[in-house]
N, C-alpha and C. Protein backbone atom coordinates (compact mmCIF):
# COMPACT_ATOMS: atom_id res chain seq x y z
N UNK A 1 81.28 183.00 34.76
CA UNK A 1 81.15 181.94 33.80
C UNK A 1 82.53 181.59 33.25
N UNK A 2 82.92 180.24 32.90
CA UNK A 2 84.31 179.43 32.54
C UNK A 2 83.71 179.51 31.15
N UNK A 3 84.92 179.72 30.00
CA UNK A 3 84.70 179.57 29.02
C UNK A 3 86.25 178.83 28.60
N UNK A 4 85.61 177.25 27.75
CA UNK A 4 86.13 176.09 27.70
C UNK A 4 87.15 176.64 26.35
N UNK A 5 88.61 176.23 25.71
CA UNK A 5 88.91 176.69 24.58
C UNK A 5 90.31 174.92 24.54
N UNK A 6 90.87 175.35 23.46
CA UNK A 6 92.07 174.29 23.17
C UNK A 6 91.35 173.21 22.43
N UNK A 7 92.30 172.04 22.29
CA UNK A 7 91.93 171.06 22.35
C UNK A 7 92.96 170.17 22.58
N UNK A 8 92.85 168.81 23.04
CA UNK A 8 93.44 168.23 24.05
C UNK A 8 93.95 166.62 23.85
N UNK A 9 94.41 165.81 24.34
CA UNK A 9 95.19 164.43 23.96
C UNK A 9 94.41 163.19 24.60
N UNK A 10 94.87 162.10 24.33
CA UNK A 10 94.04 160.96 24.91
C UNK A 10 95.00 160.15 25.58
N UNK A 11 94.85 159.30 26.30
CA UNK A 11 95.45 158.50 26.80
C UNK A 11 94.67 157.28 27.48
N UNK A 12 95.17 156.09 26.88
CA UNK A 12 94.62 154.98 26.83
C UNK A 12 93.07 154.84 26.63
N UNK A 13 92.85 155.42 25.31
CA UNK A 13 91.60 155.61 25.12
C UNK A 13 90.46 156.67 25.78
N UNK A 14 91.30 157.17 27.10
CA UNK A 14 90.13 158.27 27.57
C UNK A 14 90.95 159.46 27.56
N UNK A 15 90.14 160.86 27.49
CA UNK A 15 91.07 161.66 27.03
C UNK A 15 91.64 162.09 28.39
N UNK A 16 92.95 162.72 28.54
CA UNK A 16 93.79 163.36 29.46
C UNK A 16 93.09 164.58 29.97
N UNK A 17 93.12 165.69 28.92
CA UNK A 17 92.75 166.62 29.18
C UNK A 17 91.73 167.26 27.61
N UNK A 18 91.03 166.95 27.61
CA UNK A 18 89.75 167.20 26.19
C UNK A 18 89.72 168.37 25.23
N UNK A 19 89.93 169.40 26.20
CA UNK A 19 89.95 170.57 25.70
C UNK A 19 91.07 172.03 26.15
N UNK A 20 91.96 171.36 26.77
CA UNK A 20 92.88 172.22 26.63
C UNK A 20 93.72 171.91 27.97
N UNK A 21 94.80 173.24 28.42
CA UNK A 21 95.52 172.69 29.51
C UNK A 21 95.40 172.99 30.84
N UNK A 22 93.59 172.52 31.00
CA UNK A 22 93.23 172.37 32.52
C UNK A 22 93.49 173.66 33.07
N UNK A 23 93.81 175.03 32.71
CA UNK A 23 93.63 175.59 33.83
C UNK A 23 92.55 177.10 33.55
N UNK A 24 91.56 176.38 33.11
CA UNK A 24 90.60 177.04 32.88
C UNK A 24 89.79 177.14 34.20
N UNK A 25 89.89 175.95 34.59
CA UNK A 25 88.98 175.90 35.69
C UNK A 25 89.93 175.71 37.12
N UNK A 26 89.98 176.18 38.29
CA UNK A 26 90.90 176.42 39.46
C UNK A 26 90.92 175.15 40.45
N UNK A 27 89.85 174.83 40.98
CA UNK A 27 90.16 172.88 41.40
C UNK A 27 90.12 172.26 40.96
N UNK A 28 90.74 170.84 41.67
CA UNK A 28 90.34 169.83 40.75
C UNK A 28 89.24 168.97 40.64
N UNK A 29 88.32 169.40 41.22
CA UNK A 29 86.85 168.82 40.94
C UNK A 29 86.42 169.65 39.70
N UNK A 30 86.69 170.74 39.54
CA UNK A 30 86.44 171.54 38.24
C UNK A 30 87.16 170.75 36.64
N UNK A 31 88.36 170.61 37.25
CA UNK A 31 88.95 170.18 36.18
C UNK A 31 88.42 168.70 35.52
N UNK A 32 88.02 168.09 36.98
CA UNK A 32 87.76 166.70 36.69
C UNK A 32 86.25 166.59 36.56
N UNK A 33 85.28 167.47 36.23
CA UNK A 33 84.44 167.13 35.98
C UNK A 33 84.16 167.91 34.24
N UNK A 34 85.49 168.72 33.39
CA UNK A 34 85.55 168.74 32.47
C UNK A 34 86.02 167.83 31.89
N UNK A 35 86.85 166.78 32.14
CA UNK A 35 87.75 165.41 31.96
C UNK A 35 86.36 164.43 31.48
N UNK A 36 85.70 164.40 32.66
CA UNK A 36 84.36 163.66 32.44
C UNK A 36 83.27 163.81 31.06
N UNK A 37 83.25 165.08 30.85
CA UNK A 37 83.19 165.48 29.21
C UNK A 37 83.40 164.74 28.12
N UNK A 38 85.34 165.06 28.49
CA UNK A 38 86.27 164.44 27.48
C UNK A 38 85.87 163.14 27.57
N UNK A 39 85.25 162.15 28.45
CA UNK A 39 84.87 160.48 27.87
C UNK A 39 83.79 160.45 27.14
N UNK A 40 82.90 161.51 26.78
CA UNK A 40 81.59 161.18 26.19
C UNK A 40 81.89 161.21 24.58
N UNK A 41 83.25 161.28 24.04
CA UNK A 41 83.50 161.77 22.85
C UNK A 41 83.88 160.50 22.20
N UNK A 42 84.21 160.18 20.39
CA UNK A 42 84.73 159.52 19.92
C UNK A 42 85.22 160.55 18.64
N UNK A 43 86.72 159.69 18.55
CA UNK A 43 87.29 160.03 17.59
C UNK A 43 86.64 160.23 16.74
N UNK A 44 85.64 159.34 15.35
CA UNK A 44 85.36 160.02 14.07
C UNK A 44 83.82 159.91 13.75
N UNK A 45 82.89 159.70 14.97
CA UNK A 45 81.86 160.23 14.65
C UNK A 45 81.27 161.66 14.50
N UNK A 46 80.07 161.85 13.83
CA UNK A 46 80.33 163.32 13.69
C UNK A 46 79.29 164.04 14.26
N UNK A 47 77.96 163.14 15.28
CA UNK A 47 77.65 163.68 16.11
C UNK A 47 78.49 164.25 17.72
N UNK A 48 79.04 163.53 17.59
CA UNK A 48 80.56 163.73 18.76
C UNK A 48 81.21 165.00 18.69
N UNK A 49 81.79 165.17 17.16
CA UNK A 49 82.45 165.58 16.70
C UNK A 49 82.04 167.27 16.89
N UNK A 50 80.47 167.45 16.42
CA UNK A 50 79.32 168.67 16.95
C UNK A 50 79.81 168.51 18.33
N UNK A 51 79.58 167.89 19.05
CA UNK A 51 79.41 168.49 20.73
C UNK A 51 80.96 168.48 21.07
N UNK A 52 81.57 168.06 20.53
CA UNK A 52 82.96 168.97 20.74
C UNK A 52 83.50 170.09 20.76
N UNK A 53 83.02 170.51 18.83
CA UNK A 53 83.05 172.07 18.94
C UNK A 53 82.40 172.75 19.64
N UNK A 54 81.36 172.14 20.03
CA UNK A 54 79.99 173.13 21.06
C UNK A 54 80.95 173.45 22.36
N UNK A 55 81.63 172.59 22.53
CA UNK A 55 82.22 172.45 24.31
C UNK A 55 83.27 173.46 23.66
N UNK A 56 83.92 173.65 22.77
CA UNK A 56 84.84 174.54 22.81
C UNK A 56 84.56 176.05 23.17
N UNK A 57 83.31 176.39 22.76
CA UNK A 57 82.40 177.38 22.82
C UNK A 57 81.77 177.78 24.17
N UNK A 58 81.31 176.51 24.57
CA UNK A 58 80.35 176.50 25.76
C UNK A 58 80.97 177.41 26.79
N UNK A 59 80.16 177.78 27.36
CA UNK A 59 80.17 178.75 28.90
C UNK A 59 79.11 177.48 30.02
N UNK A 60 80.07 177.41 31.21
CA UNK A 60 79.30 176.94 32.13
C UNK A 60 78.65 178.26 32.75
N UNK A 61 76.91 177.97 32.77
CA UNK A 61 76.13 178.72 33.63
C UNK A 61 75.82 178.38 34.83
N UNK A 62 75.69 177.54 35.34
CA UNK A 62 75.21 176.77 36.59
C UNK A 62 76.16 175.96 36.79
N UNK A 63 75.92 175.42 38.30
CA UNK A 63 76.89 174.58 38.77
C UNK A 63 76.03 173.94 39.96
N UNK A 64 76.01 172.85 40.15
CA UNK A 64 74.78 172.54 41.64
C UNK A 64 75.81 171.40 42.03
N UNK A 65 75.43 171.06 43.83
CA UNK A 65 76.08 169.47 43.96
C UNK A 65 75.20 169.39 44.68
N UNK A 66 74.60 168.22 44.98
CA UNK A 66 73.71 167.89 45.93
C UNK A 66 74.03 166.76 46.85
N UNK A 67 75.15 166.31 47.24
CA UNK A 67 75.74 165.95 48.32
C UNK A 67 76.15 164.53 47.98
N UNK A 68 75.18 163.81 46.78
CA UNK A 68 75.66 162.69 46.25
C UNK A 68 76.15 162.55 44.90
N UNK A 69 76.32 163.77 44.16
CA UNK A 69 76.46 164.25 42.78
C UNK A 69 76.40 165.63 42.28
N UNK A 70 76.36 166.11 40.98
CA UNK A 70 76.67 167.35 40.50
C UNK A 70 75.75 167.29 39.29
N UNK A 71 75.25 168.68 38.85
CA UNK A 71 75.08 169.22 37.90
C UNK A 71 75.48 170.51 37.48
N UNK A 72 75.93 170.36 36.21
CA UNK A 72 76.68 171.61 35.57
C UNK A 72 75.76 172.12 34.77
N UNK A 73 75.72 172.89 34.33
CA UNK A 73 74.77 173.66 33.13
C UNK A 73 75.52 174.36 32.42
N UNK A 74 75.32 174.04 30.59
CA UNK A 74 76.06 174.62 29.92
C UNK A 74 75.13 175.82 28.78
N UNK A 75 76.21 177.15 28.48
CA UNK A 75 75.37 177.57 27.67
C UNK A 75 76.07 177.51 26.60
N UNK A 76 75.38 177.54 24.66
CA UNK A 76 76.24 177.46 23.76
C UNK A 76 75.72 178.54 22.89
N UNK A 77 76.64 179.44 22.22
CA UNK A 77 75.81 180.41 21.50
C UNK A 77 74.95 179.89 20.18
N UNK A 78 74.29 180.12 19.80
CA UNK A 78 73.61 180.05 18.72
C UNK A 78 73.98 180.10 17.35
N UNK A 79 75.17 180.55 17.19
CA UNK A 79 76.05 180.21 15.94
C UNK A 79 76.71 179.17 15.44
N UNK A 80 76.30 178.14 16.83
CA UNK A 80 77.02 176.91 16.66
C UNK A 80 76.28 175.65 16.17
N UNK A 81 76.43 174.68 15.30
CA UNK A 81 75.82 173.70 14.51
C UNK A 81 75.59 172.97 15.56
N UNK A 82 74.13 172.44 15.22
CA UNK A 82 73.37 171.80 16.22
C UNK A 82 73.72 170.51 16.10
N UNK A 83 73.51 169.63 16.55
CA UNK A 83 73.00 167.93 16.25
C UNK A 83 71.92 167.26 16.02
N UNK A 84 71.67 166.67 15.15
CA UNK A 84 70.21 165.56 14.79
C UNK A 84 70.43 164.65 14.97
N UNK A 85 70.08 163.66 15.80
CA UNK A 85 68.66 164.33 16.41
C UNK A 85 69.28 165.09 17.35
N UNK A 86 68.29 166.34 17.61
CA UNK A 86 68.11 166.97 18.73
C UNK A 86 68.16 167.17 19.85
N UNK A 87 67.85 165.81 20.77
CA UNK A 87 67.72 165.48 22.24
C UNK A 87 67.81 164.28 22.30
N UNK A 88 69.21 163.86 23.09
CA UNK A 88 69.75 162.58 23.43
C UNK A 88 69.92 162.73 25.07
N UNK A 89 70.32 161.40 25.51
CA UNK A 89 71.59 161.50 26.43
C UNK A 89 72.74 160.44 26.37
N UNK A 90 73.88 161.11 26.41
CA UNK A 90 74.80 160.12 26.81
C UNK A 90 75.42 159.50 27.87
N UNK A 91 75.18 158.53 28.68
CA UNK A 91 75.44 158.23 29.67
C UNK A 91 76.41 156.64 29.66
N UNK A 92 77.20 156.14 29.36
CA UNK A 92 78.13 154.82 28.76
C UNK A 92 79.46 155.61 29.76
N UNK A 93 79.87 156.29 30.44
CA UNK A 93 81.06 156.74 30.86
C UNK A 93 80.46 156.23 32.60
N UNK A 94 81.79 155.57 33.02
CA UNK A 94 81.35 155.06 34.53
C UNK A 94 82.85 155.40 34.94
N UNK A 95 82.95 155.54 36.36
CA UNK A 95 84.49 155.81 36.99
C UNK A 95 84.67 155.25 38.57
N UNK A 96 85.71 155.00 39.00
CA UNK A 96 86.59 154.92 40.16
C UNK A 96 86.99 155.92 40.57
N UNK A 97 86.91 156.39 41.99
CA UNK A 97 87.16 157.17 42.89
C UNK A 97 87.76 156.89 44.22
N UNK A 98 89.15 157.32 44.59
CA UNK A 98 90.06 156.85 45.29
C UNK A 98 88.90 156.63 46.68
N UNK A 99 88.25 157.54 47.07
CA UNK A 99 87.23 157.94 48.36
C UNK A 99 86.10 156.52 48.33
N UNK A 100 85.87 156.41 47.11
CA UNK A 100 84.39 156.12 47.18
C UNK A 100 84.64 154.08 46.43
N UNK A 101 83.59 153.32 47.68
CA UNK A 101 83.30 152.19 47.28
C UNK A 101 83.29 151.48 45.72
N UNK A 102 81.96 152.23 45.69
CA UNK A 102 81.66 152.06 44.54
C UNK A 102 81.63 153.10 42.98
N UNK A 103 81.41 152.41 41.82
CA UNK A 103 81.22 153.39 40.82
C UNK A 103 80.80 154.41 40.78
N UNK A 104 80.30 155.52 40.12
CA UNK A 104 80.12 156.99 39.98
C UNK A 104 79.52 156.84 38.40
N UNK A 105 78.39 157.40 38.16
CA UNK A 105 78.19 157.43 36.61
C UNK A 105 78.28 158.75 35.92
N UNK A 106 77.96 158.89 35.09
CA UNK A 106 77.74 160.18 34.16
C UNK A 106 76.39 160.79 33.19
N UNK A 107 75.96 161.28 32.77
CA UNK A 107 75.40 161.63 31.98
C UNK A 107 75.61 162.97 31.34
N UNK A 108 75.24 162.87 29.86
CA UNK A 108 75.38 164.30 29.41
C UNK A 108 74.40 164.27 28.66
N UNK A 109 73.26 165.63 28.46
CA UNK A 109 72.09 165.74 27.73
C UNK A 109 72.41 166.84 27.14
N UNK A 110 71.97 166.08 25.63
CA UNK A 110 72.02 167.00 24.39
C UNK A 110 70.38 167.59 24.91
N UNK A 111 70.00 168.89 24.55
CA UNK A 111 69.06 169.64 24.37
C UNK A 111 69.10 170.05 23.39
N UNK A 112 67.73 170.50 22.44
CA UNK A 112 67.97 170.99 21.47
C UNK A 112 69.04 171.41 20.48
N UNK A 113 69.83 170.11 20.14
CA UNK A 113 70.92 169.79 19.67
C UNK A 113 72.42 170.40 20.12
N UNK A 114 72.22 170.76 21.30
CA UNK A 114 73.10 171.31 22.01
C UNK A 114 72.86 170.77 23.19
N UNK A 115 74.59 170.92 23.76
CA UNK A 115 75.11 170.12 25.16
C UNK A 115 74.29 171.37 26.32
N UNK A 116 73.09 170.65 27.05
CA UNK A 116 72.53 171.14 27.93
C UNK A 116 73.15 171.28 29.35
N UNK A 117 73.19 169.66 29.58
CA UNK A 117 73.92 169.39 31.45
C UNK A 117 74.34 168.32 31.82
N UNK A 118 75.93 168.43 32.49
CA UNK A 118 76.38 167.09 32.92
C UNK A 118 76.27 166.82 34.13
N UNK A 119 75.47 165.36 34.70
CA UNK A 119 75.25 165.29 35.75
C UNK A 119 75.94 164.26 36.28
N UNK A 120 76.89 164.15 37.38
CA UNK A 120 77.74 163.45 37.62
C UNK A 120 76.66 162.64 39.34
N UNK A 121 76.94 161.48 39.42
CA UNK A 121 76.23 160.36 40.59
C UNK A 121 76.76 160.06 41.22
N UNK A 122 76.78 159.22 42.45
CA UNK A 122 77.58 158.26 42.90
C UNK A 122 76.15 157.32 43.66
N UNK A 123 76.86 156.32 43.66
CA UNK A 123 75.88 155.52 44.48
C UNK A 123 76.13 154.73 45.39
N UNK A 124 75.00 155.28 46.09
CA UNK A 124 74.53 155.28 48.05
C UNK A 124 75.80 155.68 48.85
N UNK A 125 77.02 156.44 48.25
CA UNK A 125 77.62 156.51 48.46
C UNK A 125 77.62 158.43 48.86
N UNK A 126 78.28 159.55 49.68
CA UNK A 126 78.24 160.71 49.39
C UNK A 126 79.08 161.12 48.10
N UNK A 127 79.18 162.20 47.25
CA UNK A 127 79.98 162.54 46.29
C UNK A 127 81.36 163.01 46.85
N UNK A 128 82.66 162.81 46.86
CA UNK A 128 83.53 163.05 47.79
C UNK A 128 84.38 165.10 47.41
N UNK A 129 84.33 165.54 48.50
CA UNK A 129 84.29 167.19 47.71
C UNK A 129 85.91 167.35 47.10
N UNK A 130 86.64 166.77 46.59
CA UNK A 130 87.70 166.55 45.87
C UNK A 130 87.88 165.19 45.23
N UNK A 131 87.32 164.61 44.80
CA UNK A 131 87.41 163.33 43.78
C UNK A 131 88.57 163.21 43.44
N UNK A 132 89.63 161.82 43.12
CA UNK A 132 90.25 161.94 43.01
C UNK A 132 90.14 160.54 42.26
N UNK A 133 90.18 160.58 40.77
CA UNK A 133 89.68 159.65 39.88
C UNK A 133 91.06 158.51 39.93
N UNK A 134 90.83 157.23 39.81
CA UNK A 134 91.80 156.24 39.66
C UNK A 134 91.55 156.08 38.67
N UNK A 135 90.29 155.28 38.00
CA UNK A 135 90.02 154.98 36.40
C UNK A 135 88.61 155.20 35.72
N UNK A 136 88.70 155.46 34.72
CA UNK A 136 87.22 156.09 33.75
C UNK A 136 87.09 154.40 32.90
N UNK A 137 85.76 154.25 32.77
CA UNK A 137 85.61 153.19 31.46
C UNK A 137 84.15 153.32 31.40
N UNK A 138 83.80 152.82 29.87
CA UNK A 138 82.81 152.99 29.44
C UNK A 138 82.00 151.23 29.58
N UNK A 139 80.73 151.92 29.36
CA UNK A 139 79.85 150.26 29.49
C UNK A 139 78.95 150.53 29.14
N UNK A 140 78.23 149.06 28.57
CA UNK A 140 77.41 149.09 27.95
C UNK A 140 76.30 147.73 28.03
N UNK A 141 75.13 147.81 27.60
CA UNK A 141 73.87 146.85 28.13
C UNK A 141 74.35 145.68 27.39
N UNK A 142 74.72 144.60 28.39
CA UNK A 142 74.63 143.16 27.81
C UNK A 142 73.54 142.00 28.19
N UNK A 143 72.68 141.45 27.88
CA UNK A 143 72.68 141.85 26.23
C UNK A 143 72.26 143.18 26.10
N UNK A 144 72.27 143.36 24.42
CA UNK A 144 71.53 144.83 24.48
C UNK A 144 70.38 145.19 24.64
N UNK A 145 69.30 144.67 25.01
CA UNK A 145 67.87 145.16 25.35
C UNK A 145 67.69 144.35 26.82
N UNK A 146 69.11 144.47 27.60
CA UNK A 146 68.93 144.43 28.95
C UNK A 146 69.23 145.58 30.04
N UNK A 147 68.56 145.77 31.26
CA UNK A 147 68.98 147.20 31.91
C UNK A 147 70.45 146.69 32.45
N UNK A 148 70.82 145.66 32.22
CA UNK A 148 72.13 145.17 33.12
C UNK A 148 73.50 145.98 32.33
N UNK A 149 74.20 146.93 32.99
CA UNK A 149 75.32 147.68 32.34
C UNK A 149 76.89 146.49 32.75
N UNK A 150 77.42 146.65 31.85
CA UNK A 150 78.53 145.95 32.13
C UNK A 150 79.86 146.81 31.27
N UNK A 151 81.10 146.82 31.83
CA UNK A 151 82.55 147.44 31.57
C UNK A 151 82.73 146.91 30.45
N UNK A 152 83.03 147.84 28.98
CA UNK A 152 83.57 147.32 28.09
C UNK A 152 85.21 148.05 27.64
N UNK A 153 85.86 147.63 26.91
CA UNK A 153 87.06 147.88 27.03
C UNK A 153 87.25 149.05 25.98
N UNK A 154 86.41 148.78 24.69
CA UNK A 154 85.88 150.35 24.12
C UNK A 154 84.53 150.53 23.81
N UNK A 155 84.18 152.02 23.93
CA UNK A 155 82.92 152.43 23.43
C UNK A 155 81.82 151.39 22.36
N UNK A 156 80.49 151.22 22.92
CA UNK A 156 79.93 150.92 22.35
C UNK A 156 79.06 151.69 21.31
N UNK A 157 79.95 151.95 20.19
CA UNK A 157 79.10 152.77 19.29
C UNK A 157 78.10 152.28 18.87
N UNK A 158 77.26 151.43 18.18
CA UNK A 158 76.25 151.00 17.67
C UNK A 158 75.11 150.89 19.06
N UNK A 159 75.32 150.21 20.31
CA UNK A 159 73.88 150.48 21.80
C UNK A 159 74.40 152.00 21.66
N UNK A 160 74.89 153.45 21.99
CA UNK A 160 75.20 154.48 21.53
C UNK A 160 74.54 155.00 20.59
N UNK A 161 74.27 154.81 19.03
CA UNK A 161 73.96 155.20 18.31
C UNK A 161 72.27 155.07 18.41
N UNK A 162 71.72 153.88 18.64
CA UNK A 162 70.70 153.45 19.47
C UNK A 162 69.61 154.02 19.86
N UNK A 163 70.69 154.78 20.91
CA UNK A 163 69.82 155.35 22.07
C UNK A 163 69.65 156.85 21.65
N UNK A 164 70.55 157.08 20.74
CA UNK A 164 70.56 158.32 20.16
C UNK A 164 69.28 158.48 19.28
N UNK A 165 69.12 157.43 18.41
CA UNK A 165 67.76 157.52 17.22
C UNK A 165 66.23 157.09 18.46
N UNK A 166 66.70 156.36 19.17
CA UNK A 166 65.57 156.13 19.72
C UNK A 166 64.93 156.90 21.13
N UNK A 167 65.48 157.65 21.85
CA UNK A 167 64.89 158.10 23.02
C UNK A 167 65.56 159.82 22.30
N UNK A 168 64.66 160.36 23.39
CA UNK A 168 64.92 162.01 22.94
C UNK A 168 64.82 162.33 24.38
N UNK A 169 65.80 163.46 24.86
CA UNK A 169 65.56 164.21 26.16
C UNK A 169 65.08 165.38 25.77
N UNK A 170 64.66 165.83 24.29
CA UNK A 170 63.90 167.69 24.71
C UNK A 170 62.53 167.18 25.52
């Protein structure tokens, strides 16, 4: 098990390195799928702000790829302040991949107010076994009660906040 510590810088709005100096984890699909993390965050909200410290904490338990994507599994000890609500997901982080056509998405599910699992996609595309990210950006439903996602230039906190009060993943 990797246990995550530091904390880390931003650059051009997405962070560099989130939680410390990358060499926690030994490739760079490791590294870059902790990077992927680092986009689900904002500066001064303070549900964010919880699953930050959680990630500082967190131990990856699991690790899966299934040939078009990844899932990680995280564990967090129990001493650590939860989030309300409880069970979200965040998924607004989309990326470029030198290998791959098209986009790649993200998700991260809060569980019981703790960071459960990040599951990284690609589509119809295979997941490439060294990724090699060109650019991260976030997006969001335009309009907002459409499934149509579109690139915005920053985080949409308020569709974000949203989806947080309104859908639950426990």
């Amino acid at each position: 098990m990797a246990r995550f510590r530091g904390s880390g810088t931003s650059y051009n709005g997405f962070s560099e390195n989130f939680l410390g100096d990358g060499k926690i984890f030994g490739t760079a699909r490791q590294r870059w799928q902790r990077n992927r993390i680092a986009q689900q965050r904002g500066d001064d909200d303070p549900i964010l702000a919880i699953l930050r410290a959680q990630l500082n904490v967190a131990t990856i338990t699991s690790r899966k790829t299934t040939g078009v994507g990844f899932f990680t599994d995280f564990g967090v000890p129990n001493s650590v302040e939860r989030t309300e609500p409880s069970g979200f997901v965040i998924g607004d982080v989309y990326a470029n991949f030198r290998e791959l056509i098209n986009e790649v998405g993200f998700l991260l599910f809060i569980k019981n107010g703790t960071l459960s699992l990040l599951e990284g996609f690609a589509c119809a595309e295979e997941w490439p076994s060294e990724p090699c990210l060109v650019e991260a950006h976030y997006v969001h439903h335009e309009p907002a009660d459409s499934p149509m996602l579109r690139r915005c230039t920053v985080r949409d906190f308020k569709q974000l906040r949203a989806n947080w009060n309104g859908a639950q993943a426990d």
